[in-house]
Every structure is written in C-alpha cells, then in structure tokens.
N, C-alpha and C. Protein backbone atom coordinates (compact mmCIF):
# COMPACT_ATOMS: atom_id res chain seq x y z
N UNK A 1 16.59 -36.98 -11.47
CA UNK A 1 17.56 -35.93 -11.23
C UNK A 1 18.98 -36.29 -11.61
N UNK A 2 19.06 -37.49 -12.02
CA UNK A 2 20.53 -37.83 -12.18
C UNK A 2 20.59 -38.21 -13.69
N UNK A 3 19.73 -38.34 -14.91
CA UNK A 3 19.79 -38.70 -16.07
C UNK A 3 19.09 -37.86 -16.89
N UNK A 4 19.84 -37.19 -17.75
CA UNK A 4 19.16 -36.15 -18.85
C UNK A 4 19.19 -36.94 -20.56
N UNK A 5 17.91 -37.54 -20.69
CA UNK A 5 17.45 -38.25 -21.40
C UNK A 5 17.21 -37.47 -22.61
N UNK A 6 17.90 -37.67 -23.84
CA UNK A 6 18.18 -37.38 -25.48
C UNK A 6 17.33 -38.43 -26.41
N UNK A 7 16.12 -38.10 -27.19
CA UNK A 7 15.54 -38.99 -28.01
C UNK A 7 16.18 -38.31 -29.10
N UNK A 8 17.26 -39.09 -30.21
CA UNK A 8 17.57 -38.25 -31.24
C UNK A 8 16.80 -39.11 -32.13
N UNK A 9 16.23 -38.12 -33.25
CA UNK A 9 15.17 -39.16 -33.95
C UNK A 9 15.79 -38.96 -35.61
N UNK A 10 15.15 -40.11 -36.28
CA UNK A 10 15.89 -40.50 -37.72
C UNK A 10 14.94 -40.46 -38.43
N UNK A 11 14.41 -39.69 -39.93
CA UNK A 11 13.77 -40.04 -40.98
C UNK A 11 12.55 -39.69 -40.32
N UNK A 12 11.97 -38.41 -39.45
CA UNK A 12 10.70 -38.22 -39.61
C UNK A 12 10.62 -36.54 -39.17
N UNK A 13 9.66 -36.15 -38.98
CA UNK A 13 9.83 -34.59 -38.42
C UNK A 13 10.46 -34.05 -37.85
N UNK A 14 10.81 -35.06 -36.53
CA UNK A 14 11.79 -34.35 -35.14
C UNK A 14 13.04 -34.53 -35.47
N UNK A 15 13.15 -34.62 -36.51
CA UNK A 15 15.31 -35.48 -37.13
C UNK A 15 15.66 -33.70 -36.69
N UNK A 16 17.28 -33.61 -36.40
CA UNK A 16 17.83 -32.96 -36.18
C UNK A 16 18.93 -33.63 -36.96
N UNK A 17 19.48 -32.82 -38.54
CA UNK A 17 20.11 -33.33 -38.68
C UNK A 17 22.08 -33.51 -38.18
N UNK A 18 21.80 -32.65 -37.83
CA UNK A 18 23.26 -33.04 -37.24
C UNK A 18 23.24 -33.48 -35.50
N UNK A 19 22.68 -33.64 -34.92
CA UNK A 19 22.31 -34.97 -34.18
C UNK A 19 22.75 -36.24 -34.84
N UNK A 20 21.86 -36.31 -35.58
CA UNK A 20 20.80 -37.88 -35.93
C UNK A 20 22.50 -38.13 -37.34
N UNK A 21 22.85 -36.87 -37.32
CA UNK A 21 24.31 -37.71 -38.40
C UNK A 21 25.53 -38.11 -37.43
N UNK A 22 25.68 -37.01 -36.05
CA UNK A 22 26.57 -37.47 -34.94
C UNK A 22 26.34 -38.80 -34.68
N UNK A 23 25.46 -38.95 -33.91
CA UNK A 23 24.88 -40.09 -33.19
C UNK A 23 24.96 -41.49 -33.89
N UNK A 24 24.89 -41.36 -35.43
CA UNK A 24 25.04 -42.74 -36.65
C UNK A 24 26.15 -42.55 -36.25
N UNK A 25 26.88 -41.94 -36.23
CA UNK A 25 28.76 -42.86 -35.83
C UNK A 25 28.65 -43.71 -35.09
N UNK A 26 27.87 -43.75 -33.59
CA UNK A 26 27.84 -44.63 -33.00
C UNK A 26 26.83 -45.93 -32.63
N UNK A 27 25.71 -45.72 -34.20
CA UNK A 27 25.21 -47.16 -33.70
C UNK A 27 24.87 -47.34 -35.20
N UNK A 28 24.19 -48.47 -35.75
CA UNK A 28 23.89 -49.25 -36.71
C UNK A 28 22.74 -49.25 -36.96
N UNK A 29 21.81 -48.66 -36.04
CA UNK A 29 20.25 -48.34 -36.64
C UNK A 29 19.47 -47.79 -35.32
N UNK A 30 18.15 -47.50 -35.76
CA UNK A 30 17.50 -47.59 -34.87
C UNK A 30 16.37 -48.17 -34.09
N UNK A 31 16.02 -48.79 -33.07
CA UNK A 31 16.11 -47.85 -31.92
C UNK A 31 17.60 -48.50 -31.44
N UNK A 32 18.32 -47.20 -31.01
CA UNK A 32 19.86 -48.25 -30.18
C UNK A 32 19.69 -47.05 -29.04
N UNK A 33 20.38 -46.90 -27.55
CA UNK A 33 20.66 -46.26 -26.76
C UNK A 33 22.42 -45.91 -26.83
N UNK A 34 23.01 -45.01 -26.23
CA UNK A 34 24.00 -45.00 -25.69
C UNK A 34 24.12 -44.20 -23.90
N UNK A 35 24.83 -44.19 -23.32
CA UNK A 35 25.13 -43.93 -22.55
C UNK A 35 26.15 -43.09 -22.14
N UNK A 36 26.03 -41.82 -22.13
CA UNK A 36 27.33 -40.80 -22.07
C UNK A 36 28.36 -41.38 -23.48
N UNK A 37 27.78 -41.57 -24.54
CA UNK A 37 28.35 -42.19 -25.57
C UNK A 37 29.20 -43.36 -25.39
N UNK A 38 28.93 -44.21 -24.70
CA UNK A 38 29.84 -44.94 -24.36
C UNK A 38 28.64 -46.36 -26.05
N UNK A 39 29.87 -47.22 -26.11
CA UNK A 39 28.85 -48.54 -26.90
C UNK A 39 27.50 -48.68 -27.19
N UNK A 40 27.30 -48.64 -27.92
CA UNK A 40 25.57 -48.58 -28.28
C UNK A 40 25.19 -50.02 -27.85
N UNK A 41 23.61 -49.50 -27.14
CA UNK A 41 22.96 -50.79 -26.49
C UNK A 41 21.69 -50.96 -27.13
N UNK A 42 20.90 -51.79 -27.04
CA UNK A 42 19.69 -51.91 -26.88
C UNK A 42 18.85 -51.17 -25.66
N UNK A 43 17.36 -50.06 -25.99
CA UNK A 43 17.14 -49.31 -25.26
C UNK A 43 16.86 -49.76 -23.94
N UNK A 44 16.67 -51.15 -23.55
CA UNK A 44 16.29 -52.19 -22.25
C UNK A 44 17.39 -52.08 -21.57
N UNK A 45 18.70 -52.18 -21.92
CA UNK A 45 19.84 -52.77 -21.19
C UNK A 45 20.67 -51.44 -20.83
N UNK A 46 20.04 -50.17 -20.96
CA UNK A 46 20.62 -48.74 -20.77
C UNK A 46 20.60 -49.24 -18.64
N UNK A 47 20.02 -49.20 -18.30
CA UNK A 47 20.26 -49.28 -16.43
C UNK A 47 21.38 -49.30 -15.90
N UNK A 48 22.05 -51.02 -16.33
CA UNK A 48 23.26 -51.54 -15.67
C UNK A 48 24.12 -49.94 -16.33
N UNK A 49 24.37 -49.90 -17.73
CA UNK A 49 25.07 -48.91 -17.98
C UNK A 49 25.19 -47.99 -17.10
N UNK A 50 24.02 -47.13 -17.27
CA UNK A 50 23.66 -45.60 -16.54
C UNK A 50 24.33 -45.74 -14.41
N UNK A 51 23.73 -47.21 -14.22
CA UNK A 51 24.23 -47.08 -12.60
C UNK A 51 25.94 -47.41 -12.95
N UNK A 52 26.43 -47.84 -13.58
CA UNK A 52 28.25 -47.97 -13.43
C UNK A 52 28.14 -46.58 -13.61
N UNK A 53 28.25 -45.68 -14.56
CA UNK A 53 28.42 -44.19 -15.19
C UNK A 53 27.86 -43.59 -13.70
N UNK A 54 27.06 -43.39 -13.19
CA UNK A 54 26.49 -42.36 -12.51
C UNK A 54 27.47 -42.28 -10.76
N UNK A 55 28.42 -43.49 -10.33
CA UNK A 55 29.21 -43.79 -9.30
C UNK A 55 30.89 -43.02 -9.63
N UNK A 56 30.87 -42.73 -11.42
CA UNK A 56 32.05 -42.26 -11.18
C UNK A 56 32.10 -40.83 -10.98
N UNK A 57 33.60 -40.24 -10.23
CA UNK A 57 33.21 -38.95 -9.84
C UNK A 57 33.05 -37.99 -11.53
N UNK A 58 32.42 -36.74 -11.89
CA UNK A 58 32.57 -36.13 -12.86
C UNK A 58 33.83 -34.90 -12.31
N UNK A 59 34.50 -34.75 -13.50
CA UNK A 59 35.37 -33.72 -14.02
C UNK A 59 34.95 -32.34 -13.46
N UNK A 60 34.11 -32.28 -13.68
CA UNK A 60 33.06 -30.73 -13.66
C UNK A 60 31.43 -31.03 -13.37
N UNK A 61 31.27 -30.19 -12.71
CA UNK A 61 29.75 -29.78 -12.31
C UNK A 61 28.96 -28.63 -13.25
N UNK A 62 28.48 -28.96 -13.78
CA UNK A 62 27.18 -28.09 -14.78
C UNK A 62 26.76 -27.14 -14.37
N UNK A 63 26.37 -26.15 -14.53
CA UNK A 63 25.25 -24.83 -13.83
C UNK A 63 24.52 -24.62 -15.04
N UNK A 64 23.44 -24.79 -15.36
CA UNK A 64 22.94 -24.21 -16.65
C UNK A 64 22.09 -22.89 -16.21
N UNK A 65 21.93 -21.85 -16.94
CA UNK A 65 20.95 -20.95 -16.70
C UNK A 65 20.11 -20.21 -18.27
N UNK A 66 19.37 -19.62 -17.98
CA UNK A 66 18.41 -19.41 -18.88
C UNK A 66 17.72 -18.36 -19.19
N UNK A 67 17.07 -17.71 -20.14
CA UNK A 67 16.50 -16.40 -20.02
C UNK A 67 15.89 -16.75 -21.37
N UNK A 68 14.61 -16.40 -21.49
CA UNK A 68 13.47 -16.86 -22.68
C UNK A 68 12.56 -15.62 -22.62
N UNK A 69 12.56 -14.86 -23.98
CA UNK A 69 11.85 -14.13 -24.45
C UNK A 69 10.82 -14.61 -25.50
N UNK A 70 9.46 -14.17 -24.73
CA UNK A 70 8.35 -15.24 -25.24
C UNK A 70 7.89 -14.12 -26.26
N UNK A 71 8.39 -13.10 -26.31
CA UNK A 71 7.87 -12.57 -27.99
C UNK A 71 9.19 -12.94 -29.35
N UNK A 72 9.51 -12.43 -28.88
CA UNK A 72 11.01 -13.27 -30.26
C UNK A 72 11.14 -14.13 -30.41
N UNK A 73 11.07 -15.55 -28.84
CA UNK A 73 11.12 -17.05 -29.35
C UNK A 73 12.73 -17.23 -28.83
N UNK A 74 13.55 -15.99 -28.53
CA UNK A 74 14.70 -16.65 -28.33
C UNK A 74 15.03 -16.96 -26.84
N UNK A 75 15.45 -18.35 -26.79
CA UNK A 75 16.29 -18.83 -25.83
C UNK A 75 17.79 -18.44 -25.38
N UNK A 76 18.16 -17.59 -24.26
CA UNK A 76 19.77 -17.71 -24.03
C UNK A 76 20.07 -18.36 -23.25
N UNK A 77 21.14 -18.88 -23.07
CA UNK A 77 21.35 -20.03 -22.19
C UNK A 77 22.85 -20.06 -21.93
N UNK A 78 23.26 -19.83 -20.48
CA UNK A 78 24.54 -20.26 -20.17
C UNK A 78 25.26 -21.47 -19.42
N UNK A 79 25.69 -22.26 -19.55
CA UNK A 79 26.74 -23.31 -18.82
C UNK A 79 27.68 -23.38 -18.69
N UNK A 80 28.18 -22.95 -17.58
CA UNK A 80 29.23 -23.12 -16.32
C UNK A 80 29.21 -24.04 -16.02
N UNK A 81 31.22 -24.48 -16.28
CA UNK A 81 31.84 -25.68 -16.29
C UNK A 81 32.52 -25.32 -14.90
N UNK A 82 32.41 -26.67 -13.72
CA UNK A 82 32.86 -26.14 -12.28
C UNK A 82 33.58 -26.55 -11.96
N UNK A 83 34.99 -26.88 -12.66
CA UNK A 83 36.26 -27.80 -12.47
C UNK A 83 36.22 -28.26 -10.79
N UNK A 84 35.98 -29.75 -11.18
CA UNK A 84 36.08 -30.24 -9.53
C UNK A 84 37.90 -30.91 -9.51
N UNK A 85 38.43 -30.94 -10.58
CA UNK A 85 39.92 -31.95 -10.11
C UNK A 85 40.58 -31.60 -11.65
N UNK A 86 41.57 -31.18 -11.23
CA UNK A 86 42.77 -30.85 -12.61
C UNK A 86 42.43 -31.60 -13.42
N UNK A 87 42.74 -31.26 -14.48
CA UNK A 87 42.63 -31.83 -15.79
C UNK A 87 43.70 -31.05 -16.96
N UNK A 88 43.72 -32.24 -17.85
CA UNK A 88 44.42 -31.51 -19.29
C UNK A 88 43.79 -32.75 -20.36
N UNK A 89 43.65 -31.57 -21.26
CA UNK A 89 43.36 -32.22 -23.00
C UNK A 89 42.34 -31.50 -23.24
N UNK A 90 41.64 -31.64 -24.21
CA UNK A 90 41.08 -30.88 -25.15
C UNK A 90 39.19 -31.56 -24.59
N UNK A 91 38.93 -30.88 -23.56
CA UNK A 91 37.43 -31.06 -22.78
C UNK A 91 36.46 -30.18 -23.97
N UNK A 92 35.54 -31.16 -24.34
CA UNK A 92 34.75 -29.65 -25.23
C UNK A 92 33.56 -29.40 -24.34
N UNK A 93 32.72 -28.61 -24.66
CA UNK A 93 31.12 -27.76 -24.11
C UNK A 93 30.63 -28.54 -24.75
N UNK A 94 29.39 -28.73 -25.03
CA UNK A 94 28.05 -28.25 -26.20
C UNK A 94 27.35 -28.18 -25.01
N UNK A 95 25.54 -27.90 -25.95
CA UNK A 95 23.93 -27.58 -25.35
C UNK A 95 23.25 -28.20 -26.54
N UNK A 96 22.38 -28.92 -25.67
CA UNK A 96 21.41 -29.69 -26.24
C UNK A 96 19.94 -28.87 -25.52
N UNK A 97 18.87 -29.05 -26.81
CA UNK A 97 17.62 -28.43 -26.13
C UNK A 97 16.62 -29.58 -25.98
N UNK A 98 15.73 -30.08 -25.45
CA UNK A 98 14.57 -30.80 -25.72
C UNK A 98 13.36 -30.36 -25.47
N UNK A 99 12.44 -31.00 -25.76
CA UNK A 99 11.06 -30.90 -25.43
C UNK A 99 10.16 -32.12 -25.69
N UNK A 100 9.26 -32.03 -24.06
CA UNK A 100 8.08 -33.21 -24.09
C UNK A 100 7.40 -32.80 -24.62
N UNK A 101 6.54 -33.96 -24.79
CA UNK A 101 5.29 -33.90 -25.01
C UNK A 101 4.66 -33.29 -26.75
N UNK A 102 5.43 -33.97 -27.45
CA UNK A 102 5.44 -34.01 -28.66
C UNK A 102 4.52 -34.49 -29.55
N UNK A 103 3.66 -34.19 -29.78
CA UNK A 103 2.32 -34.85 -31.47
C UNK A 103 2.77 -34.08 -32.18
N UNK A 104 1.77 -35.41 -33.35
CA UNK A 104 2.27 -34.43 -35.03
C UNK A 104 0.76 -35.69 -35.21
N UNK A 105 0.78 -35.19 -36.81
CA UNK A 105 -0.09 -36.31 -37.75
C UNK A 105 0.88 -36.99 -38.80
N UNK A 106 1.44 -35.94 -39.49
CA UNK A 106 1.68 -36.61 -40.89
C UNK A 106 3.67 -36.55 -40.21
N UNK A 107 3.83 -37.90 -40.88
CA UNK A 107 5.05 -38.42 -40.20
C UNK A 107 5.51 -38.53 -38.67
N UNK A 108 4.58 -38.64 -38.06
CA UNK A 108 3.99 -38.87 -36.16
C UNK A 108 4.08 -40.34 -35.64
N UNK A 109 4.49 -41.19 -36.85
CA UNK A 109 3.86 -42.64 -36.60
C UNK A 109 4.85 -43.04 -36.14
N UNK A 110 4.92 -43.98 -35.20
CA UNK A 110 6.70 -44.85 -35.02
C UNK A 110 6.47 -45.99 -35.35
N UNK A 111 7.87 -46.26 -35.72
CA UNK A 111 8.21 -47.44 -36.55
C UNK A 111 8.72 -48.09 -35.35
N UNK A 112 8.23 -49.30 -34.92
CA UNK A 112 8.48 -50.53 -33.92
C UNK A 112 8.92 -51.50 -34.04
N UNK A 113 10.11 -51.56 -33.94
CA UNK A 113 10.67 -52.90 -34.39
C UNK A 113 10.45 -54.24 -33.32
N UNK A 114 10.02 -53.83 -32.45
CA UNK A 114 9.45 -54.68 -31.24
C UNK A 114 8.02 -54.88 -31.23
N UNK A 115 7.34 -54.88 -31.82
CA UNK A 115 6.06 -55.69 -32.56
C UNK A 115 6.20 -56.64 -32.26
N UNK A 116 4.87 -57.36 -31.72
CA UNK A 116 5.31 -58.60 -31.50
C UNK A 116 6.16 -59.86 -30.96
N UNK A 117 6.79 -58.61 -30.17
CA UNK A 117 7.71 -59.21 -29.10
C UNK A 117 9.16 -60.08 -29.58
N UNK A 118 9.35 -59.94 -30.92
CA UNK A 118 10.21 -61.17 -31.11
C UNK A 118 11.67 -60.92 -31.01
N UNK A 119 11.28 -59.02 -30.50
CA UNK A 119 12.98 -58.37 -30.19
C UNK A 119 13.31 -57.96 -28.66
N UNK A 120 12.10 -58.75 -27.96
CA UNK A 120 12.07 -58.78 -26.36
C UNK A 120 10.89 -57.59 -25.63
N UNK A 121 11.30 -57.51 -25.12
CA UNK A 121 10.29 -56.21 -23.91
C UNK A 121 10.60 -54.52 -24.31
N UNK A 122 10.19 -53.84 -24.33
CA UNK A 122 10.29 -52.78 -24.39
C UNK A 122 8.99 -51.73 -23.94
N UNK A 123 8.84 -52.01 -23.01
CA UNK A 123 8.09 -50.96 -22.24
C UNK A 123 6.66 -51.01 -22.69
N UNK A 124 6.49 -51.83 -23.26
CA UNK A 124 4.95 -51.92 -24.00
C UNK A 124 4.72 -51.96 -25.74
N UNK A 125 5.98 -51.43 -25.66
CA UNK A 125 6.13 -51.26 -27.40
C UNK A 125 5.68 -53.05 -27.98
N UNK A 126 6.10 -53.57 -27.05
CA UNK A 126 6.02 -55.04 -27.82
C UNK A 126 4.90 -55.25 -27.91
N UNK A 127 3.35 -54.65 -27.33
CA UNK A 127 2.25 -55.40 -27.99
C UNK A 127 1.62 -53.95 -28.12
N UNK A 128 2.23 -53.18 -29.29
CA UNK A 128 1.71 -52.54 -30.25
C UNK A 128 2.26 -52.74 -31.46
N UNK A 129 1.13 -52.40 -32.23
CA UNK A 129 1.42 -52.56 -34.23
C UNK A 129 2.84 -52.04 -34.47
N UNK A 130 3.37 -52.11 -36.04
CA UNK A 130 4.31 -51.55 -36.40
C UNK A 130 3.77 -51.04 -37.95
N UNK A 131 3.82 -49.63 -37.91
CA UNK A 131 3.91 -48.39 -37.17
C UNK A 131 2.80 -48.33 -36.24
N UNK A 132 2.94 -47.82 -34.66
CA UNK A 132 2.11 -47.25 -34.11
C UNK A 132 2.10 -46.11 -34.47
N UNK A 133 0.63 -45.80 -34.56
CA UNK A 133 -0.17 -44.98 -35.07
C UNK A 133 -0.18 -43.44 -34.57
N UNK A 134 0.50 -42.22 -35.16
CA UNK A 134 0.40 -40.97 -34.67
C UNK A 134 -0.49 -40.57 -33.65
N UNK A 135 -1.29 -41.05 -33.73
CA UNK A 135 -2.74 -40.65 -33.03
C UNK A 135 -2.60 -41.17 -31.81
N UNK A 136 -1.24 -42.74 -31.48
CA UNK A 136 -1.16 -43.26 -30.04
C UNK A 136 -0.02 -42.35 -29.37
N UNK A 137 1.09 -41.59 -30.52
CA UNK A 137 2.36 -41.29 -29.72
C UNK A 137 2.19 -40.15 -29.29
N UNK A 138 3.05 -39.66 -28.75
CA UNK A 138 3.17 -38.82 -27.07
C UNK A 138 5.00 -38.74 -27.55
N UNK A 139 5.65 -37.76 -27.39
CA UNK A 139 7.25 -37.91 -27.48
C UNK A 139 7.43 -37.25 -26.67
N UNK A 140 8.70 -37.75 -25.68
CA UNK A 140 9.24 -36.86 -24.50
C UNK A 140 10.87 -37.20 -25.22
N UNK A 141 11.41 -35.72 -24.29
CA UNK A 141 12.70 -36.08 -24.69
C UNK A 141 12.99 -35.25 -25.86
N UNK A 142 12.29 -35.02 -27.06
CA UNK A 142 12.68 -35.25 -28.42
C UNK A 142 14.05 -33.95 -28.61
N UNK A 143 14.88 -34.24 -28.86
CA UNK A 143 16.11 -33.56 -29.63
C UNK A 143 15.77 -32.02 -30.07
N UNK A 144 15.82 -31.45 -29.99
CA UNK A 144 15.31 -30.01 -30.54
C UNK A 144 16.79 -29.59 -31.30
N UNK A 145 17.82 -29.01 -30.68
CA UNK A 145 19.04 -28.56 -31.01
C UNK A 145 19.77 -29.21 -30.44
N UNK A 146 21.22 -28.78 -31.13
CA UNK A 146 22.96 -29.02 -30.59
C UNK A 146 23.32 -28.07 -30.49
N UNK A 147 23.98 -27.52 -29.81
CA UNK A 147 25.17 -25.99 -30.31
C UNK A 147 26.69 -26.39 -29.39
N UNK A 148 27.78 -26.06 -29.92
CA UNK A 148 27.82 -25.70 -31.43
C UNK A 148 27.28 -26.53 -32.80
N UNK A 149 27.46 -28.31 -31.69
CA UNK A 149 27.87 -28.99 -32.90
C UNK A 149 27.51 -30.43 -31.81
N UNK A 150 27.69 -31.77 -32.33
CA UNK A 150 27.81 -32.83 -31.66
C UNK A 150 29.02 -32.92 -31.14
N UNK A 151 29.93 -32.26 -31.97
CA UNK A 151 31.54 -32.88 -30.95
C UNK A 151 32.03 -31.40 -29.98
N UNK A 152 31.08 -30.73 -29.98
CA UNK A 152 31.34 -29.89 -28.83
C UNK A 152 32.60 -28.68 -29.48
N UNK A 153 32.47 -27.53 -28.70
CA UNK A 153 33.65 -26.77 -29.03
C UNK A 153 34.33 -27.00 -28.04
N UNK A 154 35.73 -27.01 -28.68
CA UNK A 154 37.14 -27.58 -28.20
C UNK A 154 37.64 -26.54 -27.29
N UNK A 155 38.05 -27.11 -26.68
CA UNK A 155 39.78 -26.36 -25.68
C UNK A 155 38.72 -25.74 -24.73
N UNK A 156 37.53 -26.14 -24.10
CA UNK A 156 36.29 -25.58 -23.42
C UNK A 156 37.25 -25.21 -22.01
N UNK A 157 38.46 -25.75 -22.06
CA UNK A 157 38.99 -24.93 -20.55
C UNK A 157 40.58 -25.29 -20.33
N UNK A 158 40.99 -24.67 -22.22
CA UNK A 158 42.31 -24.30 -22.32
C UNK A 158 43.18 -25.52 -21.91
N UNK A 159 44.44 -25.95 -22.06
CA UNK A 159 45.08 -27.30 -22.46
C UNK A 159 45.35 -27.82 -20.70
N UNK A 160 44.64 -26.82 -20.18
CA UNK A 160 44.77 -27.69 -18.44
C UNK A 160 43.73 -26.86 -17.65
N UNK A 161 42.83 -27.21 -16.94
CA UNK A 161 42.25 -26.40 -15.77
C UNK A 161 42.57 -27.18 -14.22
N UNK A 162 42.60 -26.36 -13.31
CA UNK A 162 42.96 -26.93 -11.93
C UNK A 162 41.53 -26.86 -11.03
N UNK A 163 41.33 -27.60 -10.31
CA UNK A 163 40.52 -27.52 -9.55
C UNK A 163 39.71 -26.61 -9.25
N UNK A 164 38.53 -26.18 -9.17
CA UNK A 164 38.25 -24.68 -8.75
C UNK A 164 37.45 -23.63 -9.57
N UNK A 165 38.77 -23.99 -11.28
CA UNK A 165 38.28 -23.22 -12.36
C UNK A 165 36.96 -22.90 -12.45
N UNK A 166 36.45 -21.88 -12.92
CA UNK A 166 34.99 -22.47 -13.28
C UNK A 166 35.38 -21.24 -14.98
N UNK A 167 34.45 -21.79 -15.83
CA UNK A 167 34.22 -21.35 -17.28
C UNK A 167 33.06 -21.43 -17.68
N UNK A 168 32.42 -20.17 -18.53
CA UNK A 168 31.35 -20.01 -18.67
C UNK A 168 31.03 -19.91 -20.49
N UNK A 169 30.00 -20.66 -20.64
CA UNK A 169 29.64 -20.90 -22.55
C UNK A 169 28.52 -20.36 -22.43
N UNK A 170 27.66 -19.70 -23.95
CA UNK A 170 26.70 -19.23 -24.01
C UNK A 170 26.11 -19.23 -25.29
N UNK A 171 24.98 -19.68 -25.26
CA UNK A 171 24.33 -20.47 -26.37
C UNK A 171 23.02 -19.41 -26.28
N UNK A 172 22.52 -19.54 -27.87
CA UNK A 172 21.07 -18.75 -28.04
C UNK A 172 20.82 -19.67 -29.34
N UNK A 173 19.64 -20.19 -28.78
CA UNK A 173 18.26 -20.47 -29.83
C UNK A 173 17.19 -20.40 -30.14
N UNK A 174 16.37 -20.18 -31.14
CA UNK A 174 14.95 -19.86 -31.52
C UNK A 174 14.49 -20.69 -31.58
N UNK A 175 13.15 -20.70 -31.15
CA UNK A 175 12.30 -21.54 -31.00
C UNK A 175 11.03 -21.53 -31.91
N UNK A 176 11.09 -22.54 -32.88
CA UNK A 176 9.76 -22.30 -34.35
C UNK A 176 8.91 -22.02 -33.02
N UNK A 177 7.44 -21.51 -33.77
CA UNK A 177 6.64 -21.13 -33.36
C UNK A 177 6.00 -22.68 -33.27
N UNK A 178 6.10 -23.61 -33.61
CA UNK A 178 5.48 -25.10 -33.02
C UNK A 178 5.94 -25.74 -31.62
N UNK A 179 7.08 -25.55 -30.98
CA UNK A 179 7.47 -25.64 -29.97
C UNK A 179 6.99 -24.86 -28.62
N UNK A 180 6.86 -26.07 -27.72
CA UNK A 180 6.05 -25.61 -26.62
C UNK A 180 7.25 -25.46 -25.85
N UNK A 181 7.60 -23.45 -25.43
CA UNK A 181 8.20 -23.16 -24.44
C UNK A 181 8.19 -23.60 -23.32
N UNK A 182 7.12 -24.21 -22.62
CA UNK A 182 6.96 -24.84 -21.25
C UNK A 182 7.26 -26.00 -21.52
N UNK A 183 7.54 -26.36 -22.23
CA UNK A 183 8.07 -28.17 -22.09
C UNK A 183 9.28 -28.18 -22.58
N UNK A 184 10.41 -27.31 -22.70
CA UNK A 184 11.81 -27.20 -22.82
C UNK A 184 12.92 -27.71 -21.97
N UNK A 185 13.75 -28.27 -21.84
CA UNK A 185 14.91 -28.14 -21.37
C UNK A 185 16.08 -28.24 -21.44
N UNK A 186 16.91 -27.74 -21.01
CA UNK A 186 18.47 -27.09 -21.43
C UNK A 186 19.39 -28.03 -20.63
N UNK A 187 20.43 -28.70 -21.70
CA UNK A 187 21.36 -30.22 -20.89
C UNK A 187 22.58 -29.70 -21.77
N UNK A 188 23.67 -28.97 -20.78
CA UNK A 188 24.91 -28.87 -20.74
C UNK A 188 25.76 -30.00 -20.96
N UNK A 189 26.61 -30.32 -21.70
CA UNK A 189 27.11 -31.56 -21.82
C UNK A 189 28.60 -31.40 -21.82
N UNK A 190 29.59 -31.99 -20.47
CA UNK A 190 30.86 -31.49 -20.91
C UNK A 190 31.80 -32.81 -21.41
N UNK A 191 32.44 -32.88 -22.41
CA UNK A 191 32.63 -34.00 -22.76
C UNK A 191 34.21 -33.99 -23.09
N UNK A 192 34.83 -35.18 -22.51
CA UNK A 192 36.26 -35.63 -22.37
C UNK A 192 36.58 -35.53 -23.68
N UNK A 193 38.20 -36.07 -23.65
CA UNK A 193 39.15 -35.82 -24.70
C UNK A 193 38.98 -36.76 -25.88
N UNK A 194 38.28 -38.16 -24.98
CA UNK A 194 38.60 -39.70 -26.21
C UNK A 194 36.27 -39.01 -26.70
N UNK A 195 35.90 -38.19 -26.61
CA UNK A 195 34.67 -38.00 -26.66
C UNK A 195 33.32 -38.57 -25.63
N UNK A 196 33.52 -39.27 -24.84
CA UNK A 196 32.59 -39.56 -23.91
C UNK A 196 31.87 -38.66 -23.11
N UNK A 197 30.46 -38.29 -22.82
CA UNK A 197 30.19 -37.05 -21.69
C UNK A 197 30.41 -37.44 -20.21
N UNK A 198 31.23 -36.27 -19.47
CA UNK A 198 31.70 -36.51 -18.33
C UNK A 198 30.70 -36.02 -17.53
C-alpha cells in the first residue's frame, strides 16, 4: 500500500517509448531501479532507499479515480492533487498506467544479467539461464502509458498553492485490445520542481 511499482522495459514488446527514453536519463543500462527518481540503484538495494523516502512528509495526497468503458477500451482517469503544506515552483502531474500479469512468445524472453550469480542475488534470477525463456516469464508492473509526458505537465498548481488547495488532472487512454482490463492500474505521480516524485 505504500509503493507503486513501474517496470519500464527496453528493446522488447512492453518498451514504452517515451518512458524507456525518460528513464535513460537516469541510469546507464539495464536492469537499474530508481526511487521516486532519486540515483539509480541496483534492483536489490531499492529497500533502504524506499524506507528513507516513505518517512518524509509528501507535498500532496493523490486521489486517483477511474471510469472504463469495456466496449471502446477507453480509460478516464482523474488525479486530485491535495495540497497538504504551501508550496511554490513549478510542481508537475503526470499518470502512469500498468498491468500484471504479462506473457508474450516472440520477444517474451528476459535478458539476465544475473545468471549465474556473479552480479549477486536477485530474487532467483541468479539461478536462471540468460535469456530466461518466455515460456518461464510472468511480468507484473509492466509500463503501459505516461500522460502527458515523463516530465509531467508544469505549473500543476500555479507558481504557489497553500495548504488545503486541492487540483484536479484528467487523463484518457485506450487500451489495445491485448491488454487485460482487470489487471490495470492507475499511479498519479506529483512531482517537485528539481524533478523527484513527491
């Protein structure tokens, strides 16, 4: 309940490309983690991160809401920003979509750079092949959309909000007909001035 987990993926089906081109600003390959964008880690050492991040107070409180029309495919989606303590600078929005529970065949395979253990522990990854084999993976998480954008639309609550404010964004996306509506979910992201999510 306290971590809304982003697999942005590189060079295979699930790439989103403007994700997967945001996200290269901040690391050097993959697999790397970040943390409310803070320094790119190795995906093991995300914890210590996530518990410092999760003690400080946030800016704003999220409300996301939703409305899905299962003959058109489209998703609407609103997030309400709930100003908890004044602020000024340039706070942006975005919406990110995901979905579990992900197979494919052709380009399904992951590339493991932890084979063999010689890049440490990783959840099991270390004593499977490289590529594990489409036929073993399972994807949760996976990246679906951004809106507007990775760096968020700007001035999300004008060059100061006071306590109290609340502001409302509204996003709509379609959903290919390969995407499983029941395994969706919608992660409001409100993100500070130097770019970090608050």
């Amino acid at each position: 309940g306290y971590i809304a987990p982003i697999a942005v993926h590189n060079n295979d089906p699930m790439t989103v490309p403007a994700y997967d081109a945001g996200i290269g600003a901040y690391i050097t390959g993959y697999p790397s983690a970040l943390v409310d964008r803070l320094p790119k880690l190795d995906p093991s050492a995300m914890e210590p991160d996530f518990l410092t991040r999760i003690v400080i107070a946030p800016k704003a409180l999220l409300v996301n809401g939703a409305a899905y029309n299962s003959t058109t495919r489209v998703l609407n989606v609103s997030v309400t920003l709930n100003i908890q303590t004044a602020i000024t600078g340039n706070y942006k929005v975005a919406c990110a979509v995901t979905e579990d529970s992900v197979t494919g065949t052709t380009g399904y395979a992951q590339s493991n750079s932890y084979a063999g253990g010689s890049n440490g522990v990783m959840g099991g990854f270390e004593l499977l092949p490289n590529p594990v084999p489409a036929s073993q993976m399972v994807y949760d998480h996976v990246a679906r959309f951004i809106s507007p954008d990775f760096a968020g639309s700007p001035n999300a609550t004008g060059a100061s909000a006071a306590g109290g404010a609340a502001f409302t964004y509204n996003f709509t996306f379609t959903l290919p007909a390969g995407y499983n509506d029941t395994k969706m979910h919608v992660i409001g992201m409100f993100i500070d001035p130097s770019g970090k999510i608050d």
